[in-house]
Protein backbone atom coordinates (compact mmCIF):
# COMPACT_ATOMS: atom_id res chain seq x y z
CA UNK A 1 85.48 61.20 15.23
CA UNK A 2 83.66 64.22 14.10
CA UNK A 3 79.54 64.45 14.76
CA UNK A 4 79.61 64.69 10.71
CA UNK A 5 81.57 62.06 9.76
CA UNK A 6 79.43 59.89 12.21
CA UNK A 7 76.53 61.12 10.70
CA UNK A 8 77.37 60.41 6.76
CA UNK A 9 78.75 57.02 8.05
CA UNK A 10 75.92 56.01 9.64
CA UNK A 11 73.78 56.96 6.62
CA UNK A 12 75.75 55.04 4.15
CA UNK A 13 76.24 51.92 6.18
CA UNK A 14 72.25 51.91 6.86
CA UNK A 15 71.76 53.22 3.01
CA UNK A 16 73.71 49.85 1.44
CA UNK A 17 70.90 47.51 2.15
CA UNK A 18 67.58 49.50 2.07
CA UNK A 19 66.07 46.43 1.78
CA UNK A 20 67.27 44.58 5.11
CA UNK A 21 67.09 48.02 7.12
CA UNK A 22 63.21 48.57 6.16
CA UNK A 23 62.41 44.65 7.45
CA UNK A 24 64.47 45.22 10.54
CA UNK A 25 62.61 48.40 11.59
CA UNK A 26 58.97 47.07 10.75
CA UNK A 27 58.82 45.40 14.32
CA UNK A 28 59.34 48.77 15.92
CA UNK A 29 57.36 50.84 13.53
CA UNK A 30 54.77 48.06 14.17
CA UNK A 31 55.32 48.47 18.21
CA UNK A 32 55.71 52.20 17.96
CA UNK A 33 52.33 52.76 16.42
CA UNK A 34 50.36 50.52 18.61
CA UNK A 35 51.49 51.14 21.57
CA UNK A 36 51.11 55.06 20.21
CA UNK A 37 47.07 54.34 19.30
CA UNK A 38 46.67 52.60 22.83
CA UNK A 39 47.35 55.30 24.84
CA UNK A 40 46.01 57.38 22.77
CA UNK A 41 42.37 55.49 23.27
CA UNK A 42 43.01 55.38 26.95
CA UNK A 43 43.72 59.29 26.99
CA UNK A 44 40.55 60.15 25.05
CA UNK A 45 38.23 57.74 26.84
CA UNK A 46 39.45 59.29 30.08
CA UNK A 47 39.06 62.63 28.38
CA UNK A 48 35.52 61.15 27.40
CA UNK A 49 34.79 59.76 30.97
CA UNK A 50 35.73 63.10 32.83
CA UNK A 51 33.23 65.14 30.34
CA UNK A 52 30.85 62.73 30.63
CA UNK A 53 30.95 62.93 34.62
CA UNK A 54 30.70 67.06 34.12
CA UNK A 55 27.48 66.33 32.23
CA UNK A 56 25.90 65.22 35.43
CA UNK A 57 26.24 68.51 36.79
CA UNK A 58 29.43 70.14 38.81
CA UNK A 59 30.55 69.72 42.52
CA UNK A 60 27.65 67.06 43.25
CA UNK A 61 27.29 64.46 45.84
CA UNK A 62 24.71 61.91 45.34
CA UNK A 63 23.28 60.08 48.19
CA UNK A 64 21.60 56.82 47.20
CA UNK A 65 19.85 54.20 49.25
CA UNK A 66 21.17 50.78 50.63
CA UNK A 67 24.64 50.30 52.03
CA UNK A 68 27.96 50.12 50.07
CA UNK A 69 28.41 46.53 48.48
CA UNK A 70 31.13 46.28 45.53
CA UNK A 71 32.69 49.39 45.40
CA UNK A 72 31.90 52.82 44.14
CA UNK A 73 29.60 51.79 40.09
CA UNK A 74 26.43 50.03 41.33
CA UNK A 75 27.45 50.99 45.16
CA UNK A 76 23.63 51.30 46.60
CA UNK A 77 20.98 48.26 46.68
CA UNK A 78 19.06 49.92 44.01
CA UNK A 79 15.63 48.39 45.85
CA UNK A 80 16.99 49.38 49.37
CA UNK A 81 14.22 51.71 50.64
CA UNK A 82 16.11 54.03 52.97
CA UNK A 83 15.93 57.48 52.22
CA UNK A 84 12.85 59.80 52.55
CA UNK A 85 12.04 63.66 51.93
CA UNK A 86 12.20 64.34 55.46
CA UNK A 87 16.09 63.56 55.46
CA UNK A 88 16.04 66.98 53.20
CA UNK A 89 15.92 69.07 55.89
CA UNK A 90 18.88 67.97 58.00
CA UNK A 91 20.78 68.04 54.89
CA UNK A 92 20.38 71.75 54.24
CA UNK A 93 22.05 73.64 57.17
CA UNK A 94 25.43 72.12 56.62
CA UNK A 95 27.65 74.51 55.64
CA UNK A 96 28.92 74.72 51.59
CA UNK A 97 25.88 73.32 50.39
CA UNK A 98 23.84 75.26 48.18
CA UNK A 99 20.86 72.90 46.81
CA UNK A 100 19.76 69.66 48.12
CA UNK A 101 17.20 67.79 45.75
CA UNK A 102 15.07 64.66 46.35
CA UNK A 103 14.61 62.53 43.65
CA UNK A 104 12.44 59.61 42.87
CA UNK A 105 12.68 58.15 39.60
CA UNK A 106 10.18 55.74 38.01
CA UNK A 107 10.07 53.83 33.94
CA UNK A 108 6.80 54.38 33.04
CA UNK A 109 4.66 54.34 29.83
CA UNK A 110 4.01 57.59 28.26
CA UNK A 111 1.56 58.52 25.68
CA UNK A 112 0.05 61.11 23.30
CA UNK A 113 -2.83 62.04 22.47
CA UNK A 114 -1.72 61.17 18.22
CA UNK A 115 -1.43 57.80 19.67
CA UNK A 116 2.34 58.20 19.68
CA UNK A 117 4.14 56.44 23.00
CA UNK A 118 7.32 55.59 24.29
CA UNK A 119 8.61 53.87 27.57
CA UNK A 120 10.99 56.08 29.39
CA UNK A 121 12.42 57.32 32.27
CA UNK A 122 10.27 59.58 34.70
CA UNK A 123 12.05 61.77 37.63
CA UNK A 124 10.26 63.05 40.33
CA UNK A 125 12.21 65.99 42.12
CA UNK A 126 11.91 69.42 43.56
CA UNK A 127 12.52 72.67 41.27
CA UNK A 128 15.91 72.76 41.99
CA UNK A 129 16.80 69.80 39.51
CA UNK A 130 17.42 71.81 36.63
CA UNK A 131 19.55 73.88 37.48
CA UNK A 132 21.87 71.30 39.87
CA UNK A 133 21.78 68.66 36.55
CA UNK A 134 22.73 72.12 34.43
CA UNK A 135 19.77 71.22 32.22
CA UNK A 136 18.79 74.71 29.88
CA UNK A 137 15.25 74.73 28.55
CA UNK A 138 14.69 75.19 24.55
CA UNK A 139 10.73 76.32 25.00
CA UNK A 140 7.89 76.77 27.23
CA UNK A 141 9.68 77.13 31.06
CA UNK A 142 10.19 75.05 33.89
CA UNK A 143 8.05 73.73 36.83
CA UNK A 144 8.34 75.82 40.21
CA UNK A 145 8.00 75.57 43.79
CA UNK A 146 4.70 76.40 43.92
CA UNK A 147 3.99 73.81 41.64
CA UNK A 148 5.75 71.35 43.47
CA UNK A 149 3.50 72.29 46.55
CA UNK A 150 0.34 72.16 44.81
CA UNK A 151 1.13 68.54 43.54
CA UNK A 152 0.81 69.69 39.73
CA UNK A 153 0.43 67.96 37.11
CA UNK A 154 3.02 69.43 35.06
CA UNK A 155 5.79 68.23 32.92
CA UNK A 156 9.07 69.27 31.05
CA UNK A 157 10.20 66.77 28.25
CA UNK A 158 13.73 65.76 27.24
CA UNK A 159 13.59 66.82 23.86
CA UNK A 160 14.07 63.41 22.29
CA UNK A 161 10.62 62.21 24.24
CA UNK A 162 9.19 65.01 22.78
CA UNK A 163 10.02 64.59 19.13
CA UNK A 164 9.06 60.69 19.68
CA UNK A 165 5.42 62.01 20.93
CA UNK A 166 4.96 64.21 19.13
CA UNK A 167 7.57 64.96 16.23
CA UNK A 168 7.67 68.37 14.98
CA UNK A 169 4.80 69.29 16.40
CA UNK A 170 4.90 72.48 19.25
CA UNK A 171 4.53 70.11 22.25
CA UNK A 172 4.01 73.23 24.92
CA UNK A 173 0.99 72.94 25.84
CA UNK A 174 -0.48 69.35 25.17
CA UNK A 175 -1.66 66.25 27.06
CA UNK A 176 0.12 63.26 27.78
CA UNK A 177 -0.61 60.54 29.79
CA UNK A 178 1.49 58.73 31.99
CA UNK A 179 1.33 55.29 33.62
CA UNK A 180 -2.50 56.06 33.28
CA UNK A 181 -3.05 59.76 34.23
CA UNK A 182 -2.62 63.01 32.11
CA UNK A 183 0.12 65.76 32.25
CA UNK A 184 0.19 68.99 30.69
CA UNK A 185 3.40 70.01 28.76
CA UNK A 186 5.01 72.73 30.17
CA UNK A 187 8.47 72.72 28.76
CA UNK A 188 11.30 70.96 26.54
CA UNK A 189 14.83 70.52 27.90
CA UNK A 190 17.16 71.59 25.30
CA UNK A 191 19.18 68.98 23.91
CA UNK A 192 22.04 67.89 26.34
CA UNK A 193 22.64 63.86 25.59
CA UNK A 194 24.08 61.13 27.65
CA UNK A 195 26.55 61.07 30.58
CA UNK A 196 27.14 57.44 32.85
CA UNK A 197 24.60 55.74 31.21
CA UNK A 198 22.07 58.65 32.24
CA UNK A 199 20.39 60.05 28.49
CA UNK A 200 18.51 63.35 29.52
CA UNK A 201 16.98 63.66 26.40
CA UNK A 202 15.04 60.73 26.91
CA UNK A 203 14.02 61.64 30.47
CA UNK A 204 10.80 63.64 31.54
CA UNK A 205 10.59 65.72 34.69
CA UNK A 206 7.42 66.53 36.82
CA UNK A 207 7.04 67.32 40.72
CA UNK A 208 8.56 65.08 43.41
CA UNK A 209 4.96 65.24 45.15
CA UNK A 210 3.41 64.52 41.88
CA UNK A 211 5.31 61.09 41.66
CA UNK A 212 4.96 60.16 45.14
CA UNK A 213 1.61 61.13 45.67
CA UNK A 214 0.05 60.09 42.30
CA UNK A 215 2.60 57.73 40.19
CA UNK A 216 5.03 55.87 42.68
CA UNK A 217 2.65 56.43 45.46
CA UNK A 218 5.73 56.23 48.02
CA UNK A 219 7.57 58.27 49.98
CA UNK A 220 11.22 56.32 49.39
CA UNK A 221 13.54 58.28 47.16
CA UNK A 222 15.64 56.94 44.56
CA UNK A 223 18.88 59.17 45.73
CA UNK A 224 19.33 62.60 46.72
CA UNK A 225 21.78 65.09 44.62
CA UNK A 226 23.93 68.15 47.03
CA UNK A 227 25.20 70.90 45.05
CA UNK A 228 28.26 71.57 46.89
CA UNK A 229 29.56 76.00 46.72
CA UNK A 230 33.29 74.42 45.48
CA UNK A 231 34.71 71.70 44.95
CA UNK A 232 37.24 72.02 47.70
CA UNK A 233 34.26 71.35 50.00
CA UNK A 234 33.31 68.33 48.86
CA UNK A 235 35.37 65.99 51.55
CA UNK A 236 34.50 68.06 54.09
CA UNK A 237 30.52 68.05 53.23
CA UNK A 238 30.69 64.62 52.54
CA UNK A 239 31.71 63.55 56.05
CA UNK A 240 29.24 65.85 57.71
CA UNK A 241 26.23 64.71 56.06
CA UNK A 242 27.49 61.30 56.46
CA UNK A 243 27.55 62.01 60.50
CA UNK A 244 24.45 63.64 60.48
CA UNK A 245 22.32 61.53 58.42
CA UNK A 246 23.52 57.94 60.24
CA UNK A 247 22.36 60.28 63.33
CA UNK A 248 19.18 60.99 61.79
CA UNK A 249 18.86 57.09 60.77
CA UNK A 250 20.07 55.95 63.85
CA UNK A 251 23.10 53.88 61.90
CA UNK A 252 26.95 53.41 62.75
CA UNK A 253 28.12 55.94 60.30
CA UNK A 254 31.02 53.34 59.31
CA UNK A 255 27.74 51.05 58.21
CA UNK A 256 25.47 53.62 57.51
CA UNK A 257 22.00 52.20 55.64
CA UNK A 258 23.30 54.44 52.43
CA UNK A 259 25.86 55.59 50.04
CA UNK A 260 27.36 58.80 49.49
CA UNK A 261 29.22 58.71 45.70
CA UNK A 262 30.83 62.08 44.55
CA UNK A 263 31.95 62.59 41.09
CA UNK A 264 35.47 61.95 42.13
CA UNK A 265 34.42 58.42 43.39
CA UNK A 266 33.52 58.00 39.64
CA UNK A 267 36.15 59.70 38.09
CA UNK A 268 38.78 57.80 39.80
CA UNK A 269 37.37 54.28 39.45
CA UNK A 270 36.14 54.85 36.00
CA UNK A 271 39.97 55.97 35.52
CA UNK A 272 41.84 52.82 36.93
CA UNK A 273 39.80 50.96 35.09
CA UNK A 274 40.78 53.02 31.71
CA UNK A 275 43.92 52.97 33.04
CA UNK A 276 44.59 49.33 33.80
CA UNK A 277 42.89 48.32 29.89
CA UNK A 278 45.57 51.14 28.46
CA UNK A 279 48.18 49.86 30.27
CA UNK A 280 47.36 45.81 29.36
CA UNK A 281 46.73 46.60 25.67
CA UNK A 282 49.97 48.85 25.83
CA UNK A 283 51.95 45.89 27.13
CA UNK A 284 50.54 43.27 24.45
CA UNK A 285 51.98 46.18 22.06
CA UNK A 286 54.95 46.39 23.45
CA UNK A 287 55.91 42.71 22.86
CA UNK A 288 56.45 43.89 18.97
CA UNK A 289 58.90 46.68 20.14
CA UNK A 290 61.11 43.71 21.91
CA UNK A 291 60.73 41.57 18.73
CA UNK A 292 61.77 44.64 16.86
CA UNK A 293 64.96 44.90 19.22
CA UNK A 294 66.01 41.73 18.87
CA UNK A 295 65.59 42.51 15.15
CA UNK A 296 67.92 45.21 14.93
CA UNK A 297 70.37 43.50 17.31
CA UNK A 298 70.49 40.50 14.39
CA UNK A 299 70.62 42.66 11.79
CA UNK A 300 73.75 44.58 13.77
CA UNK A 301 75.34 41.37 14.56
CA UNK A 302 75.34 40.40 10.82
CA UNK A 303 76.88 43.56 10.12
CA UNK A 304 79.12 43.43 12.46
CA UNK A 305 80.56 40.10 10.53
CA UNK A 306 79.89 41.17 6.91
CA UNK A 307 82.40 44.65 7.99
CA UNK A 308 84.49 42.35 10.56
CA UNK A 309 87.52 43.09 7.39
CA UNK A 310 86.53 47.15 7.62
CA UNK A 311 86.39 46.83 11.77
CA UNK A 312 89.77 46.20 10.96
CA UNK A 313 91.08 48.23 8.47
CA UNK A 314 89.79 51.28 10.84
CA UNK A 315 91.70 50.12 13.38
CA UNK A 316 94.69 49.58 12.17
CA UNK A 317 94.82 53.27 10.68
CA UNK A 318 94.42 54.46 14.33
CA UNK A 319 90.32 53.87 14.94
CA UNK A 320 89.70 53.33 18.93
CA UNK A 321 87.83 51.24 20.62
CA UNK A 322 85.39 53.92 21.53
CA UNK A 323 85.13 55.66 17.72
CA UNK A 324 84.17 51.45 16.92
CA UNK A 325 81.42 51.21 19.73
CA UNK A 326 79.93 54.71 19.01
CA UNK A 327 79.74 53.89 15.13
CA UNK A 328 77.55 50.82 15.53
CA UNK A 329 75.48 52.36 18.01
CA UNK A 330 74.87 54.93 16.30
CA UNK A 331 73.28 53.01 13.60
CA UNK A 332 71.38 51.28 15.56
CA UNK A 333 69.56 54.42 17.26
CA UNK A 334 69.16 55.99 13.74
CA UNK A 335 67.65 52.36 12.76
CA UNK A 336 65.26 52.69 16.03
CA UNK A 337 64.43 56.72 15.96
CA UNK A 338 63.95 56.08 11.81
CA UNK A 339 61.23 53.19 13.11
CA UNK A 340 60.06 55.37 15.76
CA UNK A 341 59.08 58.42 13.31
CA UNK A 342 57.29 55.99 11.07
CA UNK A 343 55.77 54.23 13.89
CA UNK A 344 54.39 58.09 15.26
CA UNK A 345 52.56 58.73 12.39
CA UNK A 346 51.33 55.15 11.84
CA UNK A 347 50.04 55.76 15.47
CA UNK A 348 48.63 58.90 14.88
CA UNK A 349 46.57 57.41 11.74
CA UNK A 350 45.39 54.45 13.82
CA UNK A 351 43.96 56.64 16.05
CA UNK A 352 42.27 58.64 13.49
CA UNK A 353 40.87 56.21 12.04
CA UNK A 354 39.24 54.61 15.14
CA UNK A 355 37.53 58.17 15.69
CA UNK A 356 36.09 58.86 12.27
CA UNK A 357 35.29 54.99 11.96
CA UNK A 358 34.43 53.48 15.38
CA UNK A 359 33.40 56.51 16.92
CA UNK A 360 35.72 55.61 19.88
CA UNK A 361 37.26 59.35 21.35
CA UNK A 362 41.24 59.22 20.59
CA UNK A 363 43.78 62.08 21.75
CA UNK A 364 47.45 61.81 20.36
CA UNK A 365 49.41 63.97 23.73
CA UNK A 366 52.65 65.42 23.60
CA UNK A 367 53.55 62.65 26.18
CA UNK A 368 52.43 59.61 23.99
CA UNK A 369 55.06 61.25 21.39
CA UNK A 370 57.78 61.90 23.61
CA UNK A 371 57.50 58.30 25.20
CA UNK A 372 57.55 56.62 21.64
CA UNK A 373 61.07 58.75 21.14
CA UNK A 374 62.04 57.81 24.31
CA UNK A 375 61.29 53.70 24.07
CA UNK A 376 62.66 53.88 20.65
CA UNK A 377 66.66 55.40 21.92
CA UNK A 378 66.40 52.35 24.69
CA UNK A 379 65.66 50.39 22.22
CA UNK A 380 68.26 51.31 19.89
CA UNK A 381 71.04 51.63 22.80
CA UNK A 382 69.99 48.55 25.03
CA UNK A 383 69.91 46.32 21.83
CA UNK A 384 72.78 48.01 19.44
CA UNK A 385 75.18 47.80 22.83
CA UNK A 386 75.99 44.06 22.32
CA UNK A 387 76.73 44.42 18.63
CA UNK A 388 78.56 47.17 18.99
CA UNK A 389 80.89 46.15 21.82
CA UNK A 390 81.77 42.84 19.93
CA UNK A 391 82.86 45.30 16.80
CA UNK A 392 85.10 47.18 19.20
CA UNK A 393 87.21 44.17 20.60
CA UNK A 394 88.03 42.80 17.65
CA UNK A 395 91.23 41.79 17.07
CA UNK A 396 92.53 44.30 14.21
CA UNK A 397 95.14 41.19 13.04
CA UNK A 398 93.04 38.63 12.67
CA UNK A 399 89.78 41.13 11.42
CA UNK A 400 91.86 42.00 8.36
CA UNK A 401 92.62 38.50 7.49
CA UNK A 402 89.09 37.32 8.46
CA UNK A 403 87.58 35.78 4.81
């Protein structure tokens, strides 16, 4: 049997009941396009995820007090009191590391002098911060080392702290006090929004003597951030600083009294967990594209007896077995590569529509495409193959007298 003749056969046969064919490949288009917008929400929230760990700043460690408990997310004690600004200095000689900043970070009220306040987020750390957090300034500058020394009461706002104290106003320059004691403006971050629950915007930066000495009063740091040279480093740094701060702390390093989390920590558990929702709401998905199967497997087997007088008409005039089989299954992949097309751009829609309208990131990948192609031939084979067999050992004889 010639590809052609296979072809126009196919057509027609699928072409005589328009009606039946559409209902039989609903369940796949159905399938198709869920299973399509799943992935394609777990793609773009990994997509999101991974940007959102970049945000943070690139090749960092982050060393936070109080000993691993569940995992990597919420790892530290969070009131463990553990780490202290003398630790800096056994941190710095190991080799591949290029900054290493102390941080101690308070929520404190902050207000201005228009009577404008907000309650936000206050981190206390050395100079370095800005430029390990990759945080740009839109006006006014930075504080400096010197100012770090001299305990100064200096500030840079996150530029939605400043528009909430002061609004359009030029804030460079102005008063405002915090937890009780004033702070001269300095600078305003640019604009650089949230990453892991972090919103720089709404942070303000000052000193790391400033907040021990005159806001926390303490010498305990909230965590300590290591810019590493490259990323290839990062293992290796990691276990040093592991050895020589348990050393330092006079810990077993496999109990050590804090945490070391990299971004890859993150990245990967933020990613199994992506992963393991994508591949659960995949799977409830996929239940339609069996339903759909054992649609088109009906709707082949009812064929199969309305043409059981045509099975044998064909061969009688010399059709084989084979010519039989491949005719039926190839109207039921056209059936499931039909649904599978449909279900594609269905798919594709879903997951446009859940980025315009829930504002959840989507990303429609070459492999989500190829996959739905793929699922839909298995699906047309592994369900057409019964139908299609039974056509092909029928009895020509008693097919042509069948009523």
């Amino acid at each position: 049997m010639f590809i052609s003749d296979l072809f126009q056969e196919t057509i027609s046969a699928i072409s005589a009941n328009k009606t039946r064919s559409g209902l039989t490949i609903l369940g796949i288009v159905i399938g198709i396009g869920s299973v399509i917008a799943m992935i394609s929400i777990g793609q773009g929230a990994t997509g999101q995820i991974q940007a959102s760990i970049e945000g943070l700043g690139s090749n960092l460690l982050t060393i936070m007090p109080g000993a691993m408990r569940t995992g990597v997310m919420m790892a530290s004690r969070g009131t463990a009191q553990t780490l202290k600004e003398n630790d800096i200095e056994v941190l710095k000689p190991i080799s591949g590391v290029i900054s290493v900043v102390p941080v101690n970070q308070r929520t404190f009220q902050v207000v201005a002098p228009n009577g404008n306040n907000t309650r936000t987020n206050v981190i206390g750390a050395s100079a370095e911060i800005f430029q390990v957090r990759e945080i740009s300034l839109e006006s006014g500058s930075f504080f400096n080392d010197e100012q770090v020394r001299n305990i100064s009461r200096v500030v840079v706002l996150g530029k939605n702290v400043a528009e909430d104290l002061f609004s359009e106003e030029n804030s460079i320059g102005k008063i405002v006090r915090i937890n009780g004691v004033n702070f001269k403006v300095i600078g305003v971050a640019a604009p650089k929004g949230g990453a892991m629950g972090s919103f720089f915007d709404d942070m303000i930066y000052l000193p790391i003597t400033t907040m021990q000495k005159i806001l926390a009063k303490s010498e305990y740091l909230s965590s300590i951030l290591i810019k590493i040279e490259r990323k290839d480093l990062i293992p290796q740094v990691q276990a040093e600083l592991i050895s020589i701060l348990a050393q330092k702390h006079r810990v077993d390093p496999e109990n050590p009294d804090f945490s070391v989390i990299s971004q890859e920590d993150i990245l990967g558990a933020l990613n199994q967990i992506t992963n393991t929702m994508t591949i659960f709401l995949a799977s409830i998905a996929a239940i339609s594209l069996i339903v759909g199967g054992i649609g088109i497997m009906n709707m082949m087997l009812t064929s199969v007896t309305e043409r059981t007088r045509e099975i044998g008409l064909r061969k009688a005039i010399g059709a084989k077995k084979s010519d039989i089989t491949l005719q039926f299954l190839s109207e039921a992949v056209t059936l499931t590569f039909l649904g599978g097309i449909i279900g594609i751009i269905l798919g594709g829609m879903l997951a446009w529509g859940i980025s315009i309208f829930a504002g959840i990131s989507t990303k429609v990948s070459l492999f989500s495409i190829l996959l739905a192609f793929g699922v839909s031939a298995l699906i047309g084979i592994g369900f057409g193959y019964w139908p299609a067999k039974k056509a092909a050992n029928l009895n020509p004889m008693e097919a042509l007298r069948y009523e």
